[in-house]
ModelCIF file with pLDDT and N, C-alpha, C, O atoms, coordinates in Angstrom:
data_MODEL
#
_entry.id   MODEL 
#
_entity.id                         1 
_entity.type                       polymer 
_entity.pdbx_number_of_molecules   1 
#
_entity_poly.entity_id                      1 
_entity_poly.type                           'polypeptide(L)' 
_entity_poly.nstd_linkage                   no 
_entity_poly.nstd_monomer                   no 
_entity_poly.pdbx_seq_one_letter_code       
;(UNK)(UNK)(UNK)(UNK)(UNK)(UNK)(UNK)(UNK)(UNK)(UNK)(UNK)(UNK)(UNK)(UNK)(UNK)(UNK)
(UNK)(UNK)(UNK)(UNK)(UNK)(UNK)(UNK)(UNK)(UNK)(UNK)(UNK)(UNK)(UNK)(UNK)(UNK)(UNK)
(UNK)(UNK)(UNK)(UNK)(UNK)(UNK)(UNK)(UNK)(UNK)(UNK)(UNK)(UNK)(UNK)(UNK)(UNK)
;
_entity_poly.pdbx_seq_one_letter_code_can   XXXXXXXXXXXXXXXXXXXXXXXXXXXXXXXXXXXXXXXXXXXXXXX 
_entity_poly.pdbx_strand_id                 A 
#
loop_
_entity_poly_seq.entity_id 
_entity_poly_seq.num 
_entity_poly_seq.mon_id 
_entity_poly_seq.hetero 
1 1  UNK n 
1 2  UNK n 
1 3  UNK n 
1 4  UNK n 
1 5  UNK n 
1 6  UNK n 
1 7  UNK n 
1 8  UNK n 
1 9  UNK n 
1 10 UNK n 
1 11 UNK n 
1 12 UNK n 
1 13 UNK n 
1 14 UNK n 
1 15 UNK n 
1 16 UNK n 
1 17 UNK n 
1 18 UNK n 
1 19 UNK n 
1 20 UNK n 
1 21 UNK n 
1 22 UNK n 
1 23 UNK n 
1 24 UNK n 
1 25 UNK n 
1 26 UNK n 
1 27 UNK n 
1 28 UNK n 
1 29 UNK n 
1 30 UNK n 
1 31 UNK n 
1 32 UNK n 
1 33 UNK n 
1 34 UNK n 
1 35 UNK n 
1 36 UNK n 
1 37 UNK n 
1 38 UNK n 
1 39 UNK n 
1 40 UNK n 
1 41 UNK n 
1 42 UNK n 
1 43 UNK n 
1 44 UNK n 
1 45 UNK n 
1 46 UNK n 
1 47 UNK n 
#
_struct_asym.id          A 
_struct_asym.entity_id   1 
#
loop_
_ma_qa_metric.id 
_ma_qa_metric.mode 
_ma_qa_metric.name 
_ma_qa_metric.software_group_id 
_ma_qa_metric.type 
1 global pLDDT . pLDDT 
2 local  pLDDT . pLDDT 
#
_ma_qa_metric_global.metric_id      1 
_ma_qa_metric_global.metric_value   94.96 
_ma_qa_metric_global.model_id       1 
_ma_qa_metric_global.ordinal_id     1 
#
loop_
_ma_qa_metric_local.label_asym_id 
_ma_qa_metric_local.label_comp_id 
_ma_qa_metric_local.label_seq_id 
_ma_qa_metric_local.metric_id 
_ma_qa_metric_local.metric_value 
_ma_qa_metric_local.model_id 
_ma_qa_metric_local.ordinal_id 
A UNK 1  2 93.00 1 1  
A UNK 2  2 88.00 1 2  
A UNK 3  2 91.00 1 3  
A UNK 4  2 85.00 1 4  
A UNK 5  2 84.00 1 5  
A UNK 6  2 86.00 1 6  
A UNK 7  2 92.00 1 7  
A UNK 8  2 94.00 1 8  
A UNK 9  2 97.00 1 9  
A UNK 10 2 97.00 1 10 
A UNK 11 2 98.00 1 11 
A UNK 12 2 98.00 1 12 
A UNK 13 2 98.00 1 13 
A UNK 14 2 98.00 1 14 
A UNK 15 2 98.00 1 15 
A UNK 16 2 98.00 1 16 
A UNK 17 2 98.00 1 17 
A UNK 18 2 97.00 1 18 
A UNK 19 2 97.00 1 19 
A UNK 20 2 96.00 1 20 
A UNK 21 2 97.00 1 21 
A UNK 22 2 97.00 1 22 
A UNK 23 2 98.00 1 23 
A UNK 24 2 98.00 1 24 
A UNK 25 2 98.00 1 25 
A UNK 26 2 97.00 1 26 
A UNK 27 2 92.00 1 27 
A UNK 28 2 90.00 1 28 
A UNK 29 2 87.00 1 29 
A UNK 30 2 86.00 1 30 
A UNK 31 2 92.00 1 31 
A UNK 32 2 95.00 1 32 
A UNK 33 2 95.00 1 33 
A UNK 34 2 95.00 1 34 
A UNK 35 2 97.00 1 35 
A UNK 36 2 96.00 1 36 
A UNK 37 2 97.00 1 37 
A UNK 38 2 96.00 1 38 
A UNK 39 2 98.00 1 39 
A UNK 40 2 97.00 1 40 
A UNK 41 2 97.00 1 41 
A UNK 42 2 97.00 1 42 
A UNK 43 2 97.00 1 43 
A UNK 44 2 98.00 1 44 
A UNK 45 2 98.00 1 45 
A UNK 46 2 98.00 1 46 
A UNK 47 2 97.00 1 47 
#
loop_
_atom_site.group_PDB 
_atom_site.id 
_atom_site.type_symbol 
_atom_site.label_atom_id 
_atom_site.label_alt_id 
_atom_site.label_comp_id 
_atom_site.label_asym_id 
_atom_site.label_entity_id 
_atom_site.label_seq_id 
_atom_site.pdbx_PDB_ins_code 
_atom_site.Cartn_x 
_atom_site.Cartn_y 
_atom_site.Cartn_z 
_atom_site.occupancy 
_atom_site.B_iso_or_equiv 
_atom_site.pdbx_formal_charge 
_atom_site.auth_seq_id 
_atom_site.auth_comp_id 
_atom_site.auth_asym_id 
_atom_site.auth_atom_id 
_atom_site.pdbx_PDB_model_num 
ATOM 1   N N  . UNK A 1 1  ? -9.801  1.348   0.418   1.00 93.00 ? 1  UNK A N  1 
ATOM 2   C CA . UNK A 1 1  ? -10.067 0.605   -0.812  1.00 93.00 ? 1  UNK A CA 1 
ATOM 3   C C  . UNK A 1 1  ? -10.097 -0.891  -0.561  1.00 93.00 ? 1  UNK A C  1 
ATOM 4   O O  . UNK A 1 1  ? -9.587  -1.331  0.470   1.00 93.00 ? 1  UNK A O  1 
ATOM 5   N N  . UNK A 1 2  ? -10.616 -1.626  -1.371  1.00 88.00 ? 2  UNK A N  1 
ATOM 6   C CA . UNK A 1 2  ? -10.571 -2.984  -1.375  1.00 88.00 ? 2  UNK A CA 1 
ATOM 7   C C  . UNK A 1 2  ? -9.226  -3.551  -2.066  1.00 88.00 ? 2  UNK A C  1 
ATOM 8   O O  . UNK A 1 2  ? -9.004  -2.947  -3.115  1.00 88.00 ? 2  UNK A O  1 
ATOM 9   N N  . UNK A 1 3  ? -8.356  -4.450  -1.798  1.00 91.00 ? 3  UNK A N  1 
ATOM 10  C CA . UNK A 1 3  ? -6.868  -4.381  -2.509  1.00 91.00 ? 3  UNK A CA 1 
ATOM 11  C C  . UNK A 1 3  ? -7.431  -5.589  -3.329  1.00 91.00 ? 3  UNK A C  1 
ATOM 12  O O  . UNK A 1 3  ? -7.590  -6.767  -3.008  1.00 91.00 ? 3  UNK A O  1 
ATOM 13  N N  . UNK A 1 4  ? -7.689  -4.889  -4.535  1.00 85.00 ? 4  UNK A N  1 
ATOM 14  C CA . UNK A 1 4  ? -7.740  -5.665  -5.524  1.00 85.00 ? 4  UNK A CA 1 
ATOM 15  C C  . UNK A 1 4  ? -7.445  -5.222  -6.729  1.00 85.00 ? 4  UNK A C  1 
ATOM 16  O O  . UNK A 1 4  ? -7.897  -4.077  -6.730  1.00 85.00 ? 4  UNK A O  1 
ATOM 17  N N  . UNK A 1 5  ? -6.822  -5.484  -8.058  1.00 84.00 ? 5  UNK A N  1 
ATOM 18  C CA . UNK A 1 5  ? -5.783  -5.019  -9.144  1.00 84.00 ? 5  UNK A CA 1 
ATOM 19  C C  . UNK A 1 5  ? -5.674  -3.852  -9.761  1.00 84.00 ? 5  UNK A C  1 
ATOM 20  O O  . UNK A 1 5  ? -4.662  -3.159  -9.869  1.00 84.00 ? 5  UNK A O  1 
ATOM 21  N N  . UNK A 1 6  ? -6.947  -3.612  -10.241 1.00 86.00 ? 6  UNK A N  1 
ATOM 22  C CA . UNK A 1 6  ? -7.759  -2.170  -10.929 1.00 86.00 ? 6  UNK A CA 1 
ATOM 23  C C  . UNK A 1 6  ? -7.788  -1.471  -9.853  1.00 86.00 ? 6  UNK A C  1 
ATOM 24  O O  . UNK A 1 6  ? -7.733  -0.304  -10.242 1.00 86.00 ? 6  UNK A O  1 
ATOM 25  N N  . UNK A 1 7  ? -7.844  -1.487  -8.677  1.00 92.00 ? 7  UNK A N  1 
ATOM 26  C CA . UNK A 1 7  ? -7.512  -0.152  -7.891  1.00 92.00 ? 7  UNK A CA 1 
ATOM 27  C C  . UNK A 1 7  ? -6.256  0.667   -7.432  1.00 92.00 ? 7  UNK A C  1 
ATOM 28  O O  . UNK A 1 7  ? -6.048  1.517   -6.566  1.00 92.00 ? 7  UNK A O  1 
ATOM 29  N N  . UNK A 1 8  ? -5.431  -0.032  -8.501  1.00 94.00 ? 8  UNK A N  1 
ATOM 30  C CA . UNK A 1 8  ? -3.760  0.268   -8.374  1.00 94.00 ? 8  UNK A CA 1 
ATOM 31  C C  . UNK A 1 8  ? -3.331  1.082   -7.206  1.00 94.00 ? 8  UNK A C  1 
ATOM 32  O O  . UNK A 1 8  ? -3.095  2.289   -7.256  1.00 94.00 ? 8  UNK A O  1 
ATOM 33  N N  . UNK A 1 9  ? -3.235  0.193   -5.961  1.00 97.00 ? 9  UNK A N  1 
ATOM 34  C CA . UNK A 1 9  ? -2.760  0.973   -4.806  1.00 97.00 ? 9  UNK A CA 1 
ATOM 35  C C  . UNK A 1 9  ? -1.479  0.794   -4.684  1.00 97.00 ? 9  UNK A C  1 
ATOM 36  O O  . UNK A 1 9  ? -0.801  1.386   -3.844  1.00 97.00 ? 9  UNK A O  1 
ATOM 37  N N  . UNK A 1 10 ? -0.989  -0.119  -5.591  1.00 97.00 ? 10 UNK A N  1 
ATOM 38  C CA . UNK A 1 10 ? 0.692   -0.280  -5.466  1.00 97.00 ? 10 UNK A CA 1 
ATOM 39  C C  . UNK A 1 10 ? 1.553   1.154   -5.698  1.00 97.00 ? 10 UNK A C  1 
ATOM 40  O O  . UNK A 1 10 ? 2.461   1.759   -5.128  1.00 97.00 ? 10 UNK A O  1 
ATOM 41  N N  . UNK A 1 11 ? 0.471   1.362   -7.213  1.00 98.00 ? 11 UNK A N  1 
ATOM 42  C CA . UNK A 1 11 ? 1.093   3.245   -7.240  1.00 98.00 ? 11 UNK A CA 1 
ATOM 43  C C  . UNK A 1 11 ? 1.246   4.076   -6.288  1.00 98.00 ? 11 UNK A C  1 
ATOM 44  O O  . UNK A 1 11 ? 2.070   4.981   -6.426  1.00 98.00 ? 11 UNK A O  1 
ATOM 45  N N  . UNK A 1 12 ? 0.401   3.946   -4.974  1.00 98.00 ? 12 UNK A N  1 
ATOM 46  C CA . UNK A 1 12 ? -0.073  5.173   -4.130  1.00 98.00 ? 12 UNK A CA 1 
ATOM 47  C C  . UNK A 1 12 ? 1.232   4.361   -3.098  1.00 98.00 ? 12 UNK A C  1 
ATOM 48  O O  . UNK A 1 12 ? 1.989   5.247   -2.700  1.00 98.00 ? 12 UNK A O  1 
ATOM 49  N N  . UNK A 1 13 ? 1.525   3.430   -2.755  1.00 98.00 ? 13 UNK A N  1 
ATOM 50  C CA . UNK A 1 13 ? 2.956   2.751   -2.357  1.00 98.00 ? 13 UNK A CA 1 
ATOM 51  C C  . UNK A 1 13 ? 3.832   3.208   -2.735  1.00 98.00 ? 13 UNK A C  1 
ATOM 52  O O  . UNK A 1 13 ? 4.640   3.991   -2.237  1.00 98.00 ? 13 UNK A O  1 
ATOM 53  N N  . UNK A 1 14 ? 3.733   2.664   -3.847  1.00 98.00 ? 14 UNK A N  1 
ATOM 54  C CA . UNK A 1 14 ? 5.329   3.177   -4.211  1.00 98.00 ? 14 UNK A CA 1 
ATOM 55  C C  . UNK A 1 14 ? 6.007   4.467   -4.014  1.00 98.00 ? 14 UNK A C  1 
ATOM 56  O O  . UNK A 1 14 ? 7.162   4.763   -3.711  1.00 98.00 ? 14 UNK A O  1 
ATOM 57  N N  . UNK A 1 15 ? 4.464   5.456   -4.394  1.00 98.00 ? 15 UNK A N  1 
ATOM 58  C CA . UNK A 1 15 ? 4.725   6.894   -4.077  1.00 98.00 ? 15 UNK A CA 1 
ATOM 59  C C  . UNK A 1 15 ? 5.043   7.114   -3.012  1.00 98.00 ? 15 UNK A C  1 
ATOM 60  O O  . UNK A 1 15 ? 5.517   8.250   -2.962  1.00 98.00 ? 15 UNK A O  1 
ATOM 61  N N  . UNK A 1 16 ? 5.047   6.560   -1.943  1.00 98.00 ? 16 UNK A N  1 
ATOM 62  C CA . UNK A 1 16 ? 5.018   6.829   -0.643  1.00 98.00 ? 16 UNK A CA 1 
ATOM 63  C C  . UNK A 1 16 ? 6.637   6.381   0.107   1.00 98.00 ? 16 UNK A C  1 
ATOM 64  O O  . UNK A 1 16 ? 7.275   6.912   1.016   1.00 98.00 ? 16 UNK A O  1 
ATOM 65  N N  . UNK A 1 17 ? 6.890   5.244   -0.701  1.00 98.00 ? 17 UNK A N  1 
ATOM 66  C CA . UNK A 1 17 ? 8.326   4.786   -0.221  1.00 98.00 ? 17 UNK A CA 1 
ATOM 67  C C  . UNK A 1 17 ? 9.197   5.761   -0.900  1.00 98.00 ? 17 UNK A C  1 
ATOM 68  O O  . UNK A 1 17 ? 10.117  6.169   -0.191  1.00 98.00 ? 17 UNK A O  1 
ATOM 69  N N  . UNK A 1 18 ? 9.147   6.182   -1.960  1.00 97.00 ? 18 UNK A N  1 
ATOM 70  C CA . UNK A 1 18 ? 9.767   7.335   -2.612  1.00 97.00 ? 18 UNK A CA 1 
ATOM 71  C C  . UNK A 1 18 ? 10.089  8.964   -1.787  1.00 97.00 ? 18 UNK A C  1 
ATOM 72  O O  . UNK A 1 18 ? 11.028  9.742   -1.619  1.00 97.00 ? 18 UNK A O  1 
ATOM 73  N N  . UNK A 1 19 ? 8.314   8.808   -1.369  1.00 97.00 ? 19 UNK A N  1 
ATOM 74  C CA . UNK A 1 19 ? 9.118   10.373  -0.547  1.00 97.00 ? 19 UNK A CA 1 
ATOM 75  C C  . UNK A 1 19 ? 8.886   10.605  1.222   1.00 97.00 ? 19 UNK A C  1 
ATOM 76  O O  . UNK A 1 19 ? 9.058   11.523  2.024   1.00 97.00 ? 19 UNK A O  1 
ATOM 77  N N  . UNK A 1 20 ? 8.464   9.384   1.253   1.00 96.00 ? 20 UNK A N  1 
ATOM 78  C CA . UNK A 1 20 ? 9.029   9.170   3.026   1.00 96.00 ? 20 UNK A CA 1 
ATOM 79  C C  . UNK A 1 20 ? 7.710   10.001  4.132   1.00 96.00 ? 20 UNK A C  1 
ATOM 80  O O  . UNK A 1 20 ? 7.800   10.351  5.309   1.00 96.00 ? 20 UNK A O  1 
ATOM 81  N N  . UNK A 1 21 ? 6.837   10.075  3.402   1.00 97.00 ? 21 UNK A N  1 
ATOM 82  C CA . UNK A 1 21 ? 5.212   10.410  4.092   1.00 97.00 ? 21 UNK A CA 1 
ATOM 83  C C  . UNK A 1 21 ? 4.464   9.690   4.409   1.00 97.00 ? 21 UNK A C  1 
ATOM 84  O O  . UNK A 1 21 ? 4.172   8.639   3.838   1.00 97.00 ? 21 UNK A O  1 
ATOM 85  N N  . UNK A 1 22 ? 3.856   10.282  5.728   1.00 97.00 ? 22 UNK A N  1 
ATOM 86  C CA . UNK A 1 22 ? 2.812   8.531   6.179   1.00 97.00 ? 22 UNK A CA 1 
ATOM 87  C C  . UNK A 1 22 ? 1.766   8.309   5.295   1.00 97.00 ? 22 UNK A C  1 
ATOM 88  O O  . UNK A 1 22 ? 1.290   9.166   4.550   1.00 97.00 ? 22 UNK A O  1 
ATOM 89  N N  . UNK A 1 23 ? 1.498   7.431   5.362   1.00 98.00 ? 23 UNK A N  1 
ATOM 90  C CA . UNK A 1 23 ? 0.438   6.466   4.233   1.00 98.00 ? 23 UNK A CA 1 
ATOM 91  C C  . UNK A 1 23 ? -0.441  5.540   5.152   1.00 98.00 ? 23 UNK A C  1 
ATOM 92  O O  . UNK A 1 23 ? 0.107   4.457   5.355   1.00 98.00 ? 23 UNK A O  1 
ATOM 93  N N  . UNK A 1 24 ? -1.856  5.715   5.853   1.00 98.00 ? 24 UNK A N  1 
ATOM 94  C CA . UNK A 1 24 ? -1.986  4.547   6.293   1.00 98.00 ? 24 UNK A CA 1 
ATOM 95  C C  . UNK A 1 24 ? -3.333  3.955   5.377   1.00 98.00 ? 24 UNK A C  1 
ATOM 96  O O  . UNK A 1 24 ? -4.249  4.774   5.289   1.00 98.00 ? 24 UNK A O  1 
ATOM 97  N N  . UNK A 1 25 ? -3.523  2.842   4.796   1.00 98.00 ? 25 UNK A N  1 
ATOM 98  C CA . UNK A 1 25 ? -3.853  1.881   4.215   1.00 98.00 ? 25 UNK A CA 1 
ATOM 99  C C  . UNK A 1 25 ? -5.159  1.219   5.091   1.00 98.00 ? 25 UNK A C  1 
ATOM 100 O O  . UNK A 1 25 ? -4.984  0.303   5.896   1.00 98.00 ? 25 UNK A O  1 
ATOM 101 N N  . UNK A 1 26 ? -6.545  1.844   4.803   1.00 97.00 ? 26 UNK A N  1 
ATOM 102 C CA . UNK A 1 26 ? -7.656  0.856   5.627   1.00 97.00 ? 26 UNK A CA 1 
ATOM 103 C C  . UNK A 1 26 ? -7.930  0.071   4.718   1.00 97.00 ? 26 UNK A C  1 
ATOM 104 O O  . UNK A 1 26 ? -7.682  0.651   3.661   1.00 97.00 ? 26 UNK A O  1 
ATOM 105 N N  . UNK A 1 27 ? -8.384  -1.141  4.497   1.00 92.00 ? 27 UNK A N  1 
ATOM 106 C CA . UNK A 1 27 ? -9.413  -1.985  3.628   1.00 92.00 ? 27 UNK A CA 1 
ATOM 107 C C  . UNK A 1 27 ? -8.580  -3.367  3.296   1.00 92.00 ? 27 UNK A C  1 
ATOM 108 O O  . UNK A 1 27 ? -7.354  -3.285  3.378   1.00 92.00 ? 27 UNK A O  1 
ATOM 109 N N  . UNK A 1 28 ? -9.050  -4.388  2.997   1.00 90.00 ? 28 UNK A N  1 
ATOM 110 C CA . UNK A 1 28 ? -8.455  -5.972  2.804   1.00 90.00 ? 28 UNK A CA 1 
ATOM 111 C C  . UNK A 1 28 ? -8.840  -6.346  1.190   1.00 90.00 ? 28 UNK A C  1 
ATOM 112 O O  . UNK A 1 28 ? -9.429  -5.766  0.278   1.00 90.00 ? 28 UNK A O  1 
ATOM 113 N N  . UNK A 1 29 ? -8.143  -7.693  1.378   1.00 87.00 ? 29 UNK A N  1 
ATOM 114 C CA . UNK A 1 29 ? -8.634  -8.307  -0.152  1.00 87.00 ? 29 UNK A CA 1 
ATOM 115 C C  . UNK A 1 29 ? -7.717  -9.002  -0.881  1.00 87.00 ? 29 UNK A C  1 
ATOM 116 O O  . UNK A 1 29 ? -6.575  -8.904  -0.433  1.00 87.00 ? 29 UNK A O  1 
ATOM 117 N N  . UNK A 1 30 ? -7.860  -9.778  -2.012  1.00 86.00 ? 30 UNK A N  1 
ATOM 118 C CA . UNK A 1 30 ? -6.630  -10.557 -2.275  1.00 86.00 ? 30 UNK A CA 1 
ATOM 119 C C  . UNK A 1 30 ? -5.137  -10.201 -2.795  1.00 86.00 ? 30 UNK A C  1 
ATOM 120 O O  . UNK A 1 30 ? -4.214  -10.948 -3.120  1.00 86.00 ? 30 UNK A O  1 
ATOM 121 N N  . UNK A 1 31 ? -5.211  -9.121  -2.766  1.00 92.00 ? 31 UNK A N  1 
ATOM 122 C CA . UNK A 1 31 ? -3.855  -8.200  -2.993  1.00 92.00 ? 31 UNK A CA 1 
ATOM 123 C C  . UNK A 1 31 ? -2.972  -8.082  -2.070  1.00 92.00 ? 31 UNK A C  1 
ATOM 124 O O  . UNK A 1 31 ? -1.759  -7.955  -2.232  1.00 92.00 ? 31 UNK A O  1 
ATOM 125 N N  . UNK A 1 32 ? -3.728  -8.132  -0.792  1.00 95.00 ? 32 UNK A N  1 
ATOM 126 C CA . UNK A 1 32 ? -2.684  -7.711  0.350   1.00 95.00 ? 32 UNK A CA 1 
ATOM 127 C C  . UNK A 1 32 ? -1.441  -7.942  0.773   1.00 95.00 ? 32 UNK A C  1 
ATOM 128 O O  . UNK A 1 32 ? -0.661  -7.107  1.232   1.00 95.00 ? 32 UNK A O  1 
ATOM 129 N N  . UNK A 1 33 ? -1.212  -9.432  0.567   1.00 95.00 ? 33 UNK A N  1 
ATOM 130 C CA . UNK A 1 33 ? 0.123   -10.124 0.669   1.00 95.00 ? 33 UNK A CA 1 
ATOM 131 C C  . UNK A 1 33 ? 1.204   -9.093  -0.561  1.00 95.00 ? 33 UNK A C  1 
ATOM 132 O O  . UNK A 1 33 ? 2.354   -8.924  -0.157  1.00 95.00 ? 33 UNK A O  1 
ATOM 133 N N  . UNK A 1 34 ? 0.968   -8.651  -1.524  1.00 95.00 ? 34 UNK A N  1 
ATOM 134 C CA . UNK A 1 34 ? 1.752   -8.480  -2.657  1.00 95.00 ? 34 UNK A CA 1 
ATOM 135 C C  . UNK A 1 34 ? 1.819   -7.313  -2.208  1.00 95.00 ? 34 UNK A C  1 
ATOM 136 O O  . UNK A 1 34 ? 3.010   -7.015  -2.119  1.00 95.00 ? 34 UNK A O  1 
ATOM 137 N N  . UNK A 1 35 ? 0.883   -6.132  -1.733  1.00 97.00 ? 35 UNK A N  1 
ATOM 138 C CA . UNK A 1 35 ? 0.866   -4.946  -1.554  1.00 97.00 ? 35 UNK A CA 1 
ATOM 139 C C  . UNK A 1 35 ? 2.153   -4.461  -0.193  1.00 97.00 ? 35 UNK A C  1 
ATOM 140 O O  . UNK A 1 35 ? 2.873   -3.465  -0.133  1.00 97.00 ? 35 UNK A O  1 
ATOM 141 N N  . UNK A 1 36 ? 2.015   -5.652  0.767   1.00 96.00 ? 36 UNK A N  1 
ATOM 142 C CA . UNK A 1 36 ? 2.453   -5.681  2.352   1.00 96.00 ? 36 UNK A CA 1 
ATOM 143 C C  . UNK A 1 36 ? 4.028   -6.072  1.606   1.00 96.00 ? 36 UNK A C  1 
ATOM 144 O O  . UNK A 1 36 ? 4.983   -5.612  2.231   1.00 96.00 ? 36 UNK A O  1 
ATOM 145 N N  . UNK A 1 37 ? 4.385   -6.911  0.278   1.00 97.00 ? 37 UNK A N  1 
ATOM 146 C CA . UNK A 1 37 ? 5.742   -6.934  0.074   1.00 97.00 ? 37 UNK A CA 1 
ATOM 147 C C  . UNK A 1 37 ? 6.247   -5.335  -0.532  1.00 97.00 ? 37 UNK A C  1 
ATOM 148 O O  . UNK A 1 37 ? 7.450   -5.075  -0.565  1.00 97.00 ? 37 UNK A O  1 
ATOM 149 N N  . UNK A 1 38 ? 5.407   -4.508  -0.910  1.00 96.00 ? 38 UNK A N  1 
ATOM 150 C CA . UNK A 1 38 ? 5.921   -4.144  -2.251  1.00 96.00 ? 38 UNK A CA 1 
ATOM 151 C C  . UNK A 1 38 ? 6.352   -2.820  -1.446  1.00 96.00 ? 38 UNK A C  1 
ATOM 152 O O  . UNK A 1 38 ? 7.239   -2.099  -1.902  1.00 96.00 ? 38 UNK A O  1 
ATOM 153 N N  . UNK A 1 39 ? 5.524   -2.436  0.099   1.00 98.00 ? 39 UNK A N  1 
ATOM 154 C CA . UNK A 1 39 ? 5.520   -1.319  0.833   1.00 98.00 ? 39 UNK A CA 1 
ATOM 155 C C  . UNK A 1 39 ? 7.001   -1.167  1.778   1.00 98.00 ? 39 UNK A C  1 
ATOM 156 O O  . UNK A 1 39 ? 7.015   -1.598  2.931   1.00 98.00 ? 39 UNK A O  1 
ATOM 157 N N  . UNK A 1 40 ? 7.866   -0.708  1.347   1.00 97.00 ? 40 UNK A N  1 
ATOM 158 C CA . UNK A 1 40 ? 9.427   -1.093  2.255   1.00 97.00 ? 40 UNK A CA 1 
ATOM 159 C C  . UNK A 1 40 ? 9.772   0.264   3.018   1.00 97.00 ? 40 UNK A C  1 
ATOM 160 O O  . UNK A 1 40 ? 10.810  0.450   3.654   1.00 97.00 ? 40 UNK A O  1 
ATOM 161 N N  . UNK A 1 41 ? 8.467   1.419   2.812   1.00 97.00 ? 41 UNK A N  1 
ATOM 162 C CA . UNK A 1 41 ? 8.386   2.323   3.944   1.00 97.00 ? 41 UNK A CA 1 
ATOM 163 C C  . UNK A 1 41 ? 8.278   2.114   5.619   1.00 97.00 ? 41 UNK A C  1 
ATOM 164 O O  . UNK A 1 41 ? 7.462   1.264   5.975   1.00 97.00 ? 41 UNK A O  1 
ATOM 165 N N  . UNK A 1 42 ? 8.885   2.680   6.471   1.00 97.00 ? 42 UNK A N  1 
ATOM 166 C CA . UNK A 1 42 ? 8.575   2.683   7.442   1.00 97.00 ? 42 UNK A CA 1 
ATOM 167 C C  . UNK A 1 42 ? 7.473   3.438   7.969   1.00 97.00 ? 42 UNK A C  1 
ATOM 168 O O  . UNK A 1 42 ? 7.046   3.088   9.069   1.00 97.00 ? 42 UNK A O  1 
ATOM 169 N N  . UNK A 1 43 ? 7.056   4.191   7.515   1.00 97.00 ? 43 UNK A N  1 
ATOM 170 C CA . UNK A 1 43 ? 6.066   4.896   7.034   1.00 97.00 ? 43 UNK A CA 1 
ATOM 171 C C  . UNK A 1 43 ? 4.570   4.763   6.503   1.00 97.00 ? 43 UNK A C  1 
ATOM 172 O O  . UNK A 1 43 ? 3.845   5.735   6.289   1.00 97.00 ? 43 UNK A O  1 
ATOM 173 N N  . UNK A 1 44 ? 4.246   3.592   6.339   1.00 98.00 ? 44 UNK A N  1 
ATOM 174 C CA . UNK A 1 44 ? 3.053   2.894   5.245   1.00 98.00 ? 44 UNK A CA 1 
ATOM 175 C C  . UNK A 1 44 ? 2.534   1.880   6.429   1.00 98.00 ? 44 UNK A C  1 
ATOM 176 O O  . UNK A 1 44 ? 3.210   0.972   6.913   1.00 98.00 ? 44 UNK A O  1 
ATOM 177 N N  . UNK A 1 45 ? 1.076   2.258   6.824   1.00 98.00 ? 45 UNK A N  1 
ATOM 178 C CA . UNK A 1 45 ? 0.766   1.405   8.182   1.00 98.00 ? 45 UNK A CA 1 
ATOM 179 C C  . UNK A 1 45 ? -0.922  0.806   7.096   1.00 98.00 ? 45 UNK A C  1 
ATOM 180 O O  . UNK A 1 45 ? -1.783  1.375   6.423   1.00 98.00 ? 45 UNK A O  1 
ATOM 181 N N  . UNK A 1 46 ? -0.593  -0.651  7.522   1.00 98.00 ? 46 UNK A N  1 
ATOM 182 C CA . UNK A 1 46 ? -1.946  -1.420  7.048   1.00 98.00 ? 46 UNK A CA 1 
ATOM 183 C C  . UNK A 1 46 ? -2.962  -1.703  7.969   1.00 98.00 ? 46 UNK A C  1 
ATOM 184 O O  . UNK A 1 46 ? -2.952  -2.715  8.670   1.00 98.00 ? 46 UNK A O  1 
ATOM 185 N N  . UNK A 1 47 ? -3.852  -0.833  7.997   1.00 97.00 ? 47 UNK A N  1 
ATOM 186 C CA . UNK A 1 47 ? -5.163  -0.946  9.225   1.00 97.00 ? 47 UNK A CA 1 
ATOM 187 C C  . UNK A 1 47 ? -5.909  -2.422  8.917   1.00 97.00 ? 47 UNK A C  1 
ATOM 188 O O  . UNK A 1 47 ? -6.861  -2.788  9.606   1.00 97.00 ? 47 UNK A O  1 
#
């Protein structure tokens, strides 16, 4: 996806720090900084 607001990828995050499954994340955009705080999985890799 492109990380930008309306594509609510924070949801698909959050879901992911919740139940501890890999997540990896292709695509850029002005979200990223907020998205890269919000991800506190070890688990959640940003291509």
């Amino acid at each position: 996806s492109a990380f930008v607001p309306y594509k609510r990828i924070e949801l698909a995050i959050q879901a992911f720090n919740r139940n501890g499954k890999r997540l990896k994340l292709a695509g850029n955009g002005p979200e990223l900084k907020r998205l890269h705080r919000i991800a506190t999985s070890a688990q959640i890799e940003f291509l």
